[in-house]
PDB file of N, CA and C in Angstrom:
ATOM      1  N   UNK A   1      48.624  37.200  -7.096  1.00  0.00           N
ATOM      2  CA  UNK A   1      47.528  37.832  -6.409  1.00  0.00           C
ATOM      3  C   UNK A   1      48.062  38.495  -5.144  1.00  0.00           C
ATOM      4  N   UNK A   2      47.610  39.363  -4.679  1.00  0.00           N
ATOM      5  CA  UNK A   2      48.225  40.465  -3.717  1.00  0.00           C
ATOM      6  C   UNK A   2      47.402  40.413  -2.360  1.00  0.00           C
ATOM      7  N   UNK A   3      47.268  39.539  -1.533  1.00  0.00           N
ATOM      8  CA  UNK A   3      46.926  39.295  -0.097  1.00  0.00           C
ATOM      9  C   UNK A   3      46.563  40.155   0.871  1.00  0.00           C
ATOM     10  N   UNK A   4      47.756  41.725   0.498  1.00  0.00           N
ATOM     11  CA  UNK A   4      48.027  42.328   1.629  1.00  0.00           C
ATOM     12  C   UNK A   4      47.063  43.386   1.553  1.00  0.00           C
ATOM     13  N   UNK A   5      46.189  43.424   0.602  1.00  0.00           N
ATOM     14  CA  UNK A   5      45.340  44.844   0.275  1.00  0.00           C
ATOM     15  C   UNK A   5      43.807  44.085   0.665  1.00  0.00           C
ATOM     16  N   UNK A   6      44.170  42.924   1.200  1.00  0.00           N
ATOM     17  CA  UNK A   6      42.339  42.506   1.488  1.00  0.00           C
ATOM     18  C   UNK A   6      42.582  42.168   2.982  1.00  0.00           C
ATOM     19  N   UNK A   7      41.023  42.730   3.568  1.00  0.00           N
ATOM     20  CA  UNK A   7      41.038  42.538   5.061  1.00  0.00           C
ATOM     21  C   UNK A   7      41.478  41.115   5.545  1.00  0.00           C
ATOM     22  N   UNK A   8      41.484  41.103   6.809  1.00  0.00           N
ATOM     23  CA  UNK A   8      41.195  39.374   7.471  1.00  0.00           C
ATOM     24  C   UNK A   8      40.072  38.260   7.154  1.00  0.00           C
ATOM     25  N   UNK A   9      39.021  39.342   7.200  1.00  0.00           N
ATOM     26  CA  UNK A   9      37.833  38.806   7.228  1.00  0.00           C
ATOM     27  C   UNK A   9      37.377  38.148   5.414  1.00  0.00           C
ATOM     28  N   UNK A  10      37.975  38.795   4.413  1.00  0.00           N
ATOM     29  CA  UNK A  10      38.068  38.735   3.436  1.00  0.00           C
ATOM     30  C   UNK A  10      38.828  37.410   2.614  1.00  0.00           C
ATOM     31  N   UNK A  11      40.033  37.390   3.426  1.00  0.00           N
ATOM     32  CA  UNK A  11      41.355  36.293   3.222  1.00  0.00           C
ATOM     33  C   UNK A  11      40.155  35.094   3.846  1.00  0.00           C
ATOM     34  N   UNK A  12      40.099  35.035   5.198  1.00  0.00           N
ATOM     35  CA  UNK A  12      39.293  33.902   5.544  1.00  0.00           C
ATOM     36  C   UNK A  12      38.301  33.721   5.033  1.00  0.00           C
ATOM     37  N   UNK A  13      37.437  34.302   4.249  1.00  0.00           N
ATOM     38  CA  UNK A  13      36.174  34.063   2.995  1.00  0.00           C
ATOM     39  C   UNK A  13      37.038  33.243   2.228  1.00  0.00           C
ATOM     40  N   UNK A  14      37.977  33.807   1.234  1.00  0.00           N
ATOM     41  CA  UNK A  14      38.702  33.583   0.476  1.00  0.00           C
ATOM     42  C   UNK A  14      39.073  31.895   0.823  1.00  0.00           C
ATOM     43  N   UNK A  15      39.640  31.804   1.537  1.00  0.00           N
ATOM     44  CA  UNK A  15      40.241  30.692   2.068  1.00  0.00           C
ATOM     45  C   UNK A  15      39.398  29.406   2.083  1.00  0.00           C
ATOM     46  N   UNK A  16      38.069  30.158   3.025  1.00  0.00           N
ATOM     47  CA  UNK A  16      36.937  29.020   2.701  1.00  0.00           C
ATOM     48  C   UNK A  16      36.721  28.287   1.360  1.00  0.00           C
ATOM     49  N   UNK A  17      36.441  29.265   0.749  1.00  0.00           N
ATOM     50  CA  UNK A  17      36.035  29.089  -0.898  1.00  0.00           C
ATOM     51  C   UNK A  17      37.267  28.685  -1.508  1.00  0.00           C
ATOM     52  N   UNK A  18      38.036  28.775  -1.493  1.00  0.00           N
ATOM     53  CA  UNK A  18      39.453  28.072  -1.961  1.00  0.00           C
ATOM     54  C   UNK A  18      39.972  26.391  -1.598  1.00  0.00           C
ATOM     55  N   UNK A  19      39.087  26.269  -0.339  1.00  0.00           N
ATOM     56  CA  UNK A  19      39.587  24.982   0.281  1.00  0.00           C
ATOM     57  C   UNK A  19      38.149  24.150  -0.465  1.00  0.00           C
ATOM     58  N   UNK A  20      37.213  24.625  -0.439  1.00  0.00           N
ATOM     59  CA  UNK A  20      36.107  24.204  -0.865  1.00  0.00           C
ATOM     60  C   UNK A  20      35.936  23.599  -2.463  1.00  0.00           C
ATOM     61  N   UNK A  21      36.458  24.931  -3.594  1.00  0.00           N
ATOM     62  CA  UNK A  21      37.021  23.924  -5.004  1.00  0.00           C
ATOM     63  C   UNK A  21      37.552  23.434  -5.046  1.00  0.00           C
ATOM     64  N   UNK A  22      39.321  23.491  -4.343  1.00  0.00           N
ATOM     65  CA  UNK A  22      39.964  22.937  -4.043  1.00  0.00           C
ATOM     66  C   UNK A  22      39.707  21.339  -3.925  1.00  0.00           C
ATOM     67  N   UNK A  23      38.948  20.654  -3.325  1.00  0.00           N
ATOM     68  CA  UNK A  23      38.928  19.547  -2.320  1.00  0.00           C
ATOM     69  C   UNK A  23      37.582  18.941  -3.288  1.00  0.00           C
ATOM     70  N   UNK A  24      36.792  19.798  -3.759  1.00  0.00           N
ATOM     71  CA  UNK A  24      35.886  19.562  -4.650  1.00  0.00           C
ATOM     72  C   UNK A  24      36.498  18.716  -6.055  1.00  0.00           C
ATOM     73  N   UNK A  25      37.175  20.035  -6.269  1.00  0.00           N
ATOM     74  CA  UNK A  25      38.360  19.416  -7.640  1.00  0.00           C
ATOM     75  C   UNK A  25      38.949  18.234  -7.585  1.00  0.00           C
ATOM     76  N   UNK A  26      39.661  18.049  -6.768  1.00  0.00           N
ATOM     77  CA  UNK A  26      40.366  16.463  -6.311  1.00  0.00           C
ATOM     78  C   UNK A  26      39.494  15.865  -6.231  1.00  0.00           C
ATOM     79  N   UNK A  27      38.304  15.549  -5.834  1.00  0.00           N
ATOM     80  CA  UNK A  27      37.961  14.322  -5.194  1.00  0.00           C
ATOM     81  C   UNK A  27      36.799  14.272  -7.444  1.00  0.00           C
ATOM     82  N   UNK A  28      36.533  15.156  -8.068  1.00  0.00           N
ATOM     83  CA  UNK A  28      36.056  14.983  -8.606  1.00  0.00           C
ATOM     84  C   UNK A  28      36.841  14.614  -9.970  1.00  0.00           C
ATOM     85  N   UNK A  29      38.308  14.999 -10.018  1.00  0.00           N
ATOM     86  CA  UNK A  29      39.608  14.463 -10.790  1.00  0.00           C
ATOM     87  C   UNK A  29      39.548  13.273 -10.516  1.00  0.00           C
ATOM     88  N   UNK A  30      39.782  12.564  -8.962  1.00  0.00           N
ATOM     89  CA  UNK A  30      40.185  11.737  -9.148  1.00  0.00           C
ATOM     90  C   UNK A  30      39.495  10.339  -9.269  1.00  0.00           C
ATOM     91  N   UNK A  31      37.863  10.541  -9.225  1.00  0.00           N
ATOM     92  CA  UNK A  31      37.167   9.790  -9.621  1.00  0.00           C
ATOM     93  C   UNK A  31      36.599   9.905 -10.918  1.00  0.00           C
ATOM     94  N   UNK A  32      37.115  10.678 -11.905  1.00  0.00           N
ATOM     95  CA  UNK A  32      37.041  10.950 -13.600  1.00  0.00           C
ATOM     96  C   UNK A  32      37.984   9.828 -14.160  1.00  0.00           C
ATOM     97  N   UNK A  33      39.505  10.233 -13.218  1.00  0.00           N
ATOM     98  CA  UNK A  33      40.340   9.527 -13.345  1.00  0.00           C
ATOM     99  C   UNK A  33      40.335   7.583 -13.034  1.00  0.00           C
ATOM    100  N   UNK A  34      40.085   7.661 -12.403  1.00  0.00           N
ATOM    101  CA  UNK A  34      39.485   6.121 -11.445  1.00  0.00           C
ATOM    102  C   UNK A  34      38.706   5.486 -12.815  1.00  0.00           C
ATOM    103  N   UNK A  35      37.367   6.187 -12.855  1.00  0.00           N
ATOM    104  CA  UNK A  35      36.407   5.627 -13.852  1.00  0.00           C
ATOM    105  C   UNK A  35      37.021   5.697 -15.047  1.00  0.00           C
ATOM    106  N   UNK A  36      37.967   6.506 -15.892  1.00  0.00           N
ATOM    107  CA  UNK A  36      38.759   6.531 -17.084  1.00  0.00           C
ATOM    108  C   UNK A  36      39.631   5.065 -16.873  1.00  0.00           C
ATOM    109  N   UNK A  37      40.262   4.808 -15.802  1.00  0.00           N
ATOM    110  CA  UNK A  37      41.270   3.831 -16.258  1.00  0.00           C
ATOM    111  C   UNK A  37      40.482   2.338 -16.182  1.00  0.00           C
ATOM    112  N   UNK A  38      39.593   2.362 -15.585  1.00  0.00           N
ATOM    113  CA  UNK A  38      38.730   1.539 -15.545  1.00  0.00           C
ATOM    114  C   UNK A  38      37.972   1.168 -16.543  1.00  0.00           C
ATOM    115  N   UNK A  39      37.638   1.888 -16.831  1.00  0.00           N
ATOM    116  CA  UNK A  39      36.994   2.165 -18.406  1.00  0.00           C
ATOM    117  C   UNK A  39      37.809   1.641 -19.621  1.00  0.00           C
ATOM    118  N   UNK A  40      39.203   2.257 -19.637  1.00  0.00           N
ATOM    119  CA  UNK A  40      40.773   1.645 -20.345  1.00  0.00           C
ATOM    120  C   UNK A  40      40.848   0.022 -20.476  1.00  0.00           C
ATOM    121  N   UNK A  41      40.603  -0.467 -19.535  1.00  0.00           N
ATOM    122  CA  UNK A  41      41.473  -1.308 -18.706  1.00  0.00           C
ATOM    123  C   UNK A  41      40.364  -2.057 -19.299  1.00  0.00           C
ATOM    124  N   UNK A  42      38.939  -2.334 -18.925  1.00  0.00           N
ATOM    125  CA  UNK A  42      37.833  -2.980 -19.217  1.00  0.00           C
ATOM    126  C   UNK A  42      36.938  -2.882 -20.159  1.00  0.00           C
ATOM    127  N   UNK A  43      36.679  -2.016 -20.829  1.00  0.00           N
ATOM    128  CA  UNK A  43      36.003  -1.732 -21.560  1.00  0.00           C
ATOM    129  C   UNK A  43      36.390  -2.121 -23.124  1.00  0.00           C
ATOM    130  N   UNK A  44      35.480  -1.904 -24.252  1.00  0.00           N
ATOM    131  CA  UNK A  44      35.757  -2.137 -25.413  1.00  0.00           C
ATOM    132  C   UNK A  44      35.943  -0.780 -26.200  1.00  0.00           C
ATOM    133  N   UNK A  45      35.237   0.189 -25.763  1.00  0.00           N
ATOM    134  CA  UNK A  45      35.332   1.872 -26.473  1.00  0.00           C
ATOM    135  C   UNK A  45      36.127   1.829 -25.794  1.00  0.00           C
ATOM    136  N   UNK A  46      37.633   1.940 -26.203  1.00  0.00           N
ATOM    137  CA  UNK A  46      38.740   3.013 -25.260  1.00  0.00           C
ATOM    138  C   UNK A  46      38.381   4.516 -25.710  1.00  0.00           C
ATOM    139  N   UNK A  47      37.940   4.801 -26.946  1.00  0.00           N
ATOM    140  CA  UNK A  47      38.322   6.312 -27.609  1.00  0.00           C
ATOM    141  C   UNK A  47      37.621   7.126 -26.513  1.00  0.00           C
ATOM    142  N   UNK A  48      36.465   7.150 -25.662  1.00  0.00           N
ATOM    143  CA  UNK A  48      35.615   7.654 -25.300  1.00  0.00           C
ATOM    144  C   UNK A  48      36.292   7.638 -24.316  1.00  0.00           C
ATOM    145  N   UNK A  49      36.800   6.643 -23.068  1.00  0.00           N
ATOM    146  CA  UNK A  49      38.143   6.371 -22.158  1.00  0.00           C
ATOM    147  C   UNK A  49      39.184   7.659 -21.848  1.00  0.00           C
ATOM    148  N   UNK A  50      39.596   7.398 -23.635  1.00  0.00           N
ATOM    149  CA  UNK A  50      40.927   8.236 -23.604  1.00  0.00           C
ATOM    150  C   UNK A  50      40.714   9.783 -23.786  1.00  0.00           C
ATOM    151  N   UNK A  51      39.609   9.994 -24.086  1.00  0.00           N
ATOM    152  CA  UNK A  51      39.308  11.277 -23.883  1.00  0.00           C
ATOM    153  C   UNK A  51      38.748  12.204 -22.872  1.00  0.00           C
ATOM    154  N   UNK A  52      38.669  10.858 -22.172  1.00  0.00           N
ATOM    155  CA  UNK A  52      37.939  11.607 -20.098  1.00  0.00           C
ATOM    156  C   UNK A  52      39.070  11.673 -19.764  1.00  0.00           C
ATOM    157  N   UNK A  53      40.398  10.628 -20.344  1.00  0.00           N
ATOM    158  CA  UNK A  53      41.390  10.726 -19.484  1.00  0.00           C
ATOM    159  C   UNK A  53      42.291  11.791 -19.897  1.00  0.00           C
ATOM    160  N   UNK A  54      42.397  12.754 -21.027  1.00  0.00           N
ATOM    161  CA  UNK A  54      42.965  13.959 -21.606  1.00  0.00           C
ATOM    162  C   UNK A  54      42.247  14.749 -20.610  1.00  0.00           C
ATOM    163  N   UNK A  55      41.017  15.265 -20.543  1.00  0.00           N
ATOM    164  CA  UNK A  55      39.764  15.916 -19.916  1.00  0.00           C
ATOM    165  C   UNK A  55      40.522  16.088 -17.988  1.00  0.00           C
ATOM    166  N   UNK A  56      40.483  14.478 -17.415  1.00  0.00           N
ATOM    167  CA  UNK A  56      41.392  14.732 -16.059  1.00  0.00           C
ATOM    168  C   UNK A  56      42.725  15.235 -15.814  1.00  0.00           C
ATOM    169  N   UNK A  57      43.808  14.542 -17.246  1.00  0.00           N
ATOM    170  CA  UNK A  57      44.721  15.252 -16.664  1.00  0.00           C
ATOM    171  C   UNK A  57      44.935  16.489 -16.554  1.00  0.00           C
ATOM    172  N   UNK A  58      43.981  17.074 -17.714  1.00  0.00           N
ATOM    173  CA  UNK A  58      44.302  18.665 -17.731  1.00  0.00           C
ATOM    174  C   UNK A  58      43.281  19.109 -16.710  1.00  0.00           C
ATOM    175  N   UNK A  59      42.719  18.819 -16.163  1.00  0.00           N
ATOM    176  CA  UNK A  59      42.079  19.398 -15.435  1.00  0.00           C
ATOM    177  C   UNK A  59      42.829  19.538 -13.826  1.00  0.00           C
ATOM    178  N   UNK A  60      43.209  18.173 -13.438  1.00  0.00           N
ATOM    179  CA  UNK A  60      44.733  18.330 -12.367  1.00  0.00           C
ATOM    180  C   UNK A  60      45.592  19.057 -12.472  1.00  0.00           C
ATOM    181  N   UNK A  61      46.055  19.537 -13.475  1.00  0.00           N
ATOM    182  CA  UNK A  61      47.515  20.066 -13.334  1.00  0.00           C
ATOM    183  C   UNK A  61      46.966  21.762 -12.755  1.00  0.00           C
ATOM    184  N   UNK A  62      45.312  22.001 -12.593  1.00  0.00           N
ATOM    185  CA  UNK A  62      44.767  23.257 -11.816  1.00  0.00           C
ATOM    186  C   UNK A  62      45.165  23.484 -10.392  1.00  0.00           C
ATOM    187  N   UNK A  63      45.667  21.983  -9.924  1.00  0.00           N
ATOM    188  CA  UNK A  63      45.198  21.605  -8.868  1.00  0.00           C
ATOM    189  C   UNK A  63      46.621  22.238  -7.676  1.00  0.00           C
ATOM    190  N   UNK A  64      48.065  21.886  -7.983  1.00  0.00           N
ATOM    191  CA  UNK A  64      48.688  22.729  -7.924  1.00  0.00           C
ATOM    192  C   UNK A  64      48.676  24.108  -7.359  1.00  0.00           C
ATOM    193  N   UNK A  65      47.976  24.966  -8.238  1.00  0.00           N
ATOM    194  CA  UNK A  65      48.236  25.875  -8.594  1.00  0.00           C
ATOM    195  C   UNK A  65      46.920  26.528  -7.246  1.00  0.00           C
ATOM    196  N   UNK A  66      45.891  25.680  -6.843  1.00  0.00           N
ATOM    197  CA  UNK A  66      44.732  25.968  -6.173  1.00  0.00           C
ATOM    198  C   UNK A  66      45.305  25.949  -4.637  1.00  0.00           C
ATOM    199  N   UNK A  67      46.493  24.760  -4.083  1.00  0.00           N
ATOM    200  CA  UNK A  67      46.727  24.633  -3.558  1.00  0.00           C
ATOM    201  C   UNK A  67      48.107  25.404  -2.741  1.00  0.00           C
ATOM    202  N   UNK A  68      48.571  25.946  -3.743  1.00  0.00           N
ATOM    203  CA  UNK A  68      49.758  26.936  -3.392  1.00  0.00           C
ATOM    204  C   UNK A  68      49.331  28.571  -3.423  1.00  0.00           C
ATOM    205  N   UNK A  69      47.695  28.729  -3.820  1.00  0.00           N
ATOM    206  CA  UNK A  69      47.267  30.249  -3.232  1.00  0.00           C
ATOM    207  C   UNK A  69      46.394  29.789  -1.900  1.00  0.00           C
ATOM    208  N   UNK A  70      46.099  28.891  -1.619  1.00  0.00           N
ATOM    209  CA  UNK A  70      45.837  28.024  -0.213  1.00  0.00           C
ATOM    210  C   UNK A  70      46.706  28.539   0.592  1.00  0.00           C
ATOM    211  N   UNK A  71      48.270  28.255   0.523  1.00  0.00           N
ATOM    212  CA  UNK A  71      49.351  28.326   1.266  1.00  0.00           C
ATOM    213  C   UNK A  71      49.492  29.455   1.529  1.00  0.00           C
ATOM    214  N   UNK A  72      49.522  30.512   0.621  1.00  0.00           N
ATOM    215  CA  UNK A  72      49.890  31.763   0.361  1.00  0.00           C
ATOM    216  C   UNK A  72      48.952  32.655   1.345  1.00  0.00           C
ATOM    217  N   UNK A  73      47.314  32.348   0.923  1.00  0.00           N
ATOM    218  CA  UNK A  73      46.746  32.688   2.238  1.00  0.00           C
ATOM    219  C   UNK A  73      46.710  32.609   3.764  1.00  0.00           C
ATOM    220  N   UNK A  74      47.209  31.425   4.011  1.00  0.00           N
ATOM    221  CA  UNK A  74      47.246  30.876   5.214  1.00  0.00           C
ATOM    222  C   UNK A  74      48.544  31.684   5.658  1.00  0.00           C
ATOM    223  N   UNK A  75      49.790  31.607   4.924  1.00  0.00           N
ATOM    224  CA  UNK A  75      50.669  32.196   5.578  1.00  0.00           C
ATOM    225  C   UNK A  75      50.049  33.602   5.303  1.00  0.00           C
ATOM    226  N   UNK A  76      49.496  34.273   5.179  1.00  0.00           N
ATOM    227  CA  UNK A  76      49.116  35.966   4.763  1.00  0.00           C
ATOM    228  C   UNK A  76      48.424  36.081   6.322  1.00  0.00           C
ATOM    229  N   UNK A  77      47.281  34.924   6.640  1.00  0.00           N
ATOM    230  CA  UNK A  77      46.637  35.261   8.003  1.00  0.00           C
ATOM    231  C   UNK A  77      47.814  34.893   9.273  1.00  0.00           C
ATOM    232  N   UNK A  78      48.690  34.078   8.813  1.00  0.00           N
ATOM    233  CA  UNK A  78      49.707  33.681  10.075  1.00  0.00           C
ATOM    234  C   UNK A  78      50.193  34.901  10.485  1.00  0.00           C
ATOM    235  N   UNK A  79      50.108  35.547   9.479  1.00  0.00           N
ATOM    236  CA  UNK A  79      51.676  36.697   9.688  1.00  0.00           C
ATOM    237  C   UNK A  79      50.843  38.245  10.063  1.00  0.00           C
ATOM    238  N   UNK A  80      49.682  37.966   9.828  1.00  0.00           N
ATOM    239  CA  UNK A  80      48.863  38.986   9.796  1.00  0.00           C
ATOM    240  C   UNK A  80      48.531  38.705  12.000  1.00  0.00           C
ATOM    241  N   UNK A  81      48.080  37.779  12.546  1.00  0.00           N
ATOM    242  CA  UNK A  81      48.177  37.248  13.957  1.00  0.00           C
ATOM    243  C   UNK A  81      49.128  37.526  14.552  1.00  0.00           C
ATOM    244  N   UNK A  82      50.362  37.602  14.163  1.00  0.00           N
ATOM    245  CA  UNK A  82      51.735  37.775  15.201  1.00  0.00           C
ATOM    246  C   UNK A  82      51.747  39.035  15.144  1.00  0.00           C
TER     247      UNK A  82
END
């Protein structure tokens, strides 16, 4: 994605809304995740278990990827200030 063709004001929208799924995503992975192993661990249906827990991991490995156009912005407004 190309940073340098969108205003300031735009990047910091951006940014908002980025930190916002972002942080959304995690906290909602990792209580899919939480309740999956729990579920594993205690329960008598694992099948139903093991399929929230396919469902989280793929849904984390987004997470990455949310967090390093995070970076990318932030350094875009750093450099854009000096």
């Amino acid at each position: 994605m190309d940073f340098s063709s969108k205003s300031t004001s735009e990047l910091k929208e951006t940014l908002r809304m980025l930190k916002i799924v972002a942080y959304s995503l995690t906290t909602i992975v990792f209580l899919l995740l939480a309740i999956t192993i729990y579920g594993l661990l205690f329960k008598e249906n694992s099948k139903t278990f093991l399929a929230l827990l396919v469902v989280g991991l793929s849904c984390s490995a987004i997470l990455p990827l949310q967090f390093s156009s995070l970076k990318k912005i932030k350094d875009e407004i750093k450099s854009r200030e000096q």
